[in-house]
Protein backbone atom coordinates (compact mmCIF):
# COMPACT_ATOMS: atom_id res chain seq x y z
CA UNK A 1 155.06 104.28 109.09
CA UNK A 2 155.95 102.49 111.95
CA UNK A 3 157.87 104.16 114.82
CA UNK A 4 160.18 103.19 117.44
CA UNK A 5 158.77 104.47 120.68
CA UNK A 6 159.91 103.92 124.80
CA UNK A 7 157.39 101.80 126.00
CA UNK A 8 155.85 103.33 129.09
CA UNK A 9 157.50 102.89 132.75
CA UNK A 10 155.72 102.33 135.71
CA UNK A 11 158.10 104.74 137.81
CA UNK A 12 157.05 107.35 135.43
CA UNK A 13 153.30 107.10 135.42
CA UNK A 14 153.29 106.93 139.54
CA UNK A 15 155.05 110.72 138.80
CA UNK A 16 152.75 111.69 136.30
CA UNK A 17 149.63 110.57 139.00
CA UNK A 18 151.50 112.56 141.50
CA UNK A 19 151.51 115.79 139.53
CA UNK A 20 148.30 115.67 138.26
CA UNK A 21 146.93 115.47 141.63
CA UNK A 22 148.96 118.39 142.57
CA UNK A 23 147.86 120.34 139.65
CA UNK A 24 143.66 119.52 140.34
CA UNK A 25 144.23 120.28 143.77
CA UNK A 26 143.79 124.63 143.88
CA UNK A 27 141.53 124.74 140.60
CA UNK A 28 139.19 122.41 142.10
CA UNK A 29 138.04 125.31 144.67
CA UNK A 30 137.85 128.42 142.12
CA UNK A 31 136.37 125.96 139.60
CA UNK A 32 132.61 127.68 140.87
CA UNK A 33 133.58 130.86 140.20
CA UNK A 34 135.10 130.70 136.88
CA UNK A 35 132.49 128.02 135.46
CA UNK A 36 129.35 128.83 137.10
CA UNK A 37 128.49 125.47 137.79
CA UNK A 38 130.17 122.69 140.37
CA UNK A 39 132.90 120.77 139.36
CA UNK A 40 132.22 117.06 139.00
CA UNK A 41 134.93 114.69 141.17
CA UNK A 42 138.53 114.75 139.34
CA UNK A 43 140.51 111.71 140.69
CA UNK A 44 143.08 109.34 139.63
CA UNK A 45 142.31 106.73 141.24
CA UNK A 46 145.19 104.51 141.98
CA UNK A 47 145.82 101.03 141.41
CA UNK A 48 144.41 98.38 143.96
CA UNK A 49 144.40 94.25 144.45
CA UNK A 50 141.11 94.08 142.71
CA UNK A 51 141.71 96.66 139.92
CA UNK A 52 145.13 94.47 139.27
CA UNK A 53 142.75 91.07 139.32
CA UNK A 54 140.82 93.07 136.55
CA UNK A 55 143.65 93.66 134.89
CA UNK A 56 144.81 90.11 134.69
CA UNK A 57 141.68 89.16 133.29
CA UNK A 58 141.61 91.74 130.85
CA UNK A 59 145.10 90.38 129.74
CA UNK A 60 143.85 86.72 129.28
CA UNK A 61 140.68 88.59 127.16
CA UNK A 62 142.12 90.75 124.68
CA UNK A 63 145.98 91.55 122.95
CA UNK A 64 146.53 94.30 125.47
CA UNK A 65 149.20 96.51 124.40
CA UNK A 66 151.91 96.48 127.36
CA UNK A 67 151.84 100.28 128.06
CA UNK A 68 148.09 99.99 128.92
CA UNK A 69 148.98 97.17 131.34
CA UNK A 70 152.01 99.10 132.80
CA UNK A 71 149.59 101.88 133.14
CA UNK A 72 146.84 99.34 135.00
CA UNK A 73 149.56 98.67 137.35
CA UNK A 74 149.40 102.07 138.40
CA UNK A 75 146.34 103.31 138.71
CA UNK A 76 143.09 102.01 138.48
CA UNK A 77 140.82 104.77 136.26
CA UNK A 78 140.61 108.31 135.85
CA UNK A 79 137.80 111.09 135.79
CA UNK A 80 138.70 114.70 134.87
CA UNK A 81 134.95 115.75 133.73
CA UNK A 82 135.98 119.13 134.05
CA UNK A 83 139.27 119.22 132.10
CA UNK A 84 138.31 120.53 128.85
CA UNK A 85 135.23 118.70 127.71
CA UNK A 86 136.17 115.66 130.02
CA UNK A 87 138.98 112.76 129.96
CA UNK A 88 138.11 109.10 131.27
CA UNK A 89 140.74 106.68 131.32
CA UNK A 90 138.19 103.28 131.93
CA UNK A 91 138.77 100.79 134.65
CA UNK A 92 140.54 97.44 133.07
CA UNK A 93 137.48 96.07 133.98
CA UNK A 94 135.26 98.36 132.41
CA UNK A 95 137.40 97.83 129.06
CA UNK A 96 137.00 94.00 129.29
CA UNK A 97 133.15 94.75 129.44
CA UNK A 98 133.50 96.98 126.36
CA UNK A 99 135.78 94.46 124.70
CA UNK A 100 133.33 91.70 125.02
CA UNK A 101 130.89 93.89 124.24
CA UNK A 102 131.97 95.80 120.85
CA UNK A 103 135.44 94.16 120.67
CA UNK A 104 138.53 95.23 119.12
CA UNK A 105 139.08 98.42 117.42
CA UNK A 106 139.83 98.71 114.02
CA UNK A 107 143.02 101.96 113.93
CA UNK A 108 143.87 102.66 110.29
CA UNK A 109 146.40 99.67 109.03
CA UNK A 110 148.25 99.19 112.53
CA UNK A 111 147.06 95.92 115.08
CA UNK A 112 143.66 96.48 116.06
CA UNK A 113 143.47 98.72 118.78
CA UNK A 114 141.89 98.16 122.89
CA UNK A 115 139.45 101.54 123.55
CA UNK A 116 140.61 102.39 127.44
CA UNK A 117 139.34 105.75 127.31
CA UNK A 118 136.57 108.57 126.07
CA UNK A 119 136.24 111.96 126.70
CA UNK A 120 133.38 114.30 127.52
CA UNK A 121 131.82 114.33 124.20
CA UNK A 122 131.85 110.45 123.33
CA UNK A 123 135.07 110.06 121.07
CA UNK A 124 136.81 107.01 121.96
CA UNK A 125 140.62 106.42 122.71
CA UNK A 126 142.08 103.10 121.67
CA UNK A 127 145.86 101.91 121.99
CA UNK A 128 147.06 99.58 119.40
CA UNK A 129 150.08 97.40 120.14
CA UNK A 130 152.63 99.64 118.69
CA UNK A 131 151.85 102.06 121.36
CA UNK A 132 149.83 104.56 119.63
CA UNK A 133 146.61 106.11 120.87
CA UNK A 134 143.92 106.95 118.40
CA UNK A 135 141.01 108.99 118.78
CA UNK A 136 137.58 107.95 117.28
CA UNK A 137 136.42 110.78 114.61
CA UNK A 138 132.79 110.49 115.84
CA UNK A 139 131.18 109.50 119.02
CA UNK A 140 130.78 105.66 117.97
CA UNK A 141 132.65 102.68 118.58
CA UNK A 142 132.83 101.41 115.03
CA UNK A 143 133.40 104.51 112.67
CA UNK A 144 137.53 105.62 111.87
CA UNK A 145 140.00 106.59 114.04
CA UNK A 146 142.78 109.13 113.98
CA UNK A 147 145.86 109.84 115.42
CA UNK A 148 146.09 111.27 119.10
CA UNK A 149 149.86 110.57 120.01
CA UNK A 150 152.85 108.88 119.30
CA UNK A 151 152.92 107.09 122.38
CA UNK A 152 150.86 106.52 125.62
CA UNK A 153 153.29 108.79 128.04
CA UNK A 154 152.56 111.24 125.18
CA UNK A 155 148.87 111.01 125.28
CA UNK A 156 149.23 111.23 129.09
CA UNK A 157 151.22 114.33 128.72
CA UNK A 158 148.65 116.13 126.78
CA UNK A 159 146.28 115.55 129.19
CA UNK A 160 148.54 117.28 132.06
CA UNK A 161 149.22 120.27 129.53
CA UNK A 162 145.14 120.44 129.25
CA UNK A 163 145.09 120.66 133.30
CA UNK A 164 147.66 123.13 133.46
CA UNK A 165 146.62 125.63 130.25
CA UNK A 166 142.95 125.46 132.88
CA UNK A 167 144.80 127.19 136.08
């Protein structure tokens, strides 16, 4: 079934940077005591002149779904290794690597999807152009995938609820 959904606003994910930032920010430093272990660097990196180049070629390469360019315009990759198991939005230019590489995603019946993200324990996440995210079912590029959320502002969300159930 196909659904409607608000396509993803630039305004918005420059917010949603913001207050994941400010949530990493004070469990970074008690991270050591409650894990035992370092944490590993958790940054959004933000959008720059050569990850927007990257971008533009990774638009030319593949049938980029436009909420995963809006979100390009924003930032430029994300590592949270120590949010649950891990969450890794890819660098556009890392996913035109990986495009060329393995190419498209097949996500049950809908447009093949572009993977722009794994987390901790190798599962893929691929957007298709309807806007959904799906989740690989195994750690491998070519076996099924399933559905992670409606939308990419949802999928982003979940990730924020993940930081914040951590404090």
């Amino acid at each position: 079934m196909n659904v409607a959904v608000e396509r993803l606003d630039s305004e918005w994910v420059d917010s949603w940077c913001k207050r994941v930032s400010a949530a990493l920010e004070p469990l970074m430093p008690s991270f050591l005591e409650t894990h035992v272990f370092p944490p590993g660097e958790n940054a959004v990196a933000l959008a720059t002149d050569e990850s927007h180049g990257a971008t533009g070629a990774l638009v030319d390469l593949t049938p980029i779904p436009s909420d995963l360019t809006t979100l390009y315009w924003v930032i430029s990759e994300i590592s949270l290794p120590d949010i649950e198991n891990g969450y890794f939005i890819h660098s556009p230019a890392t996913v035109a690597e990986h495009f060329r590489e393995y190419g498209a995603a097949e996500v049950d019946d809908e447009s093949p999807g572009v993977v722009f993200a794994s987390d901790g324990g190798g599962h893929l996440f691929a957007v298709a152009t309807s806007g959904r995210v799906w989740r690989s079912t195994t750690a491998a590029w070519f076996d099924d995938f399933e559905g992670a959320a409606v939308s990419m502002q949802e999928f982003l969300e979940q990730i924020s609820q993940r930081i914040a159930d951590q404090s």
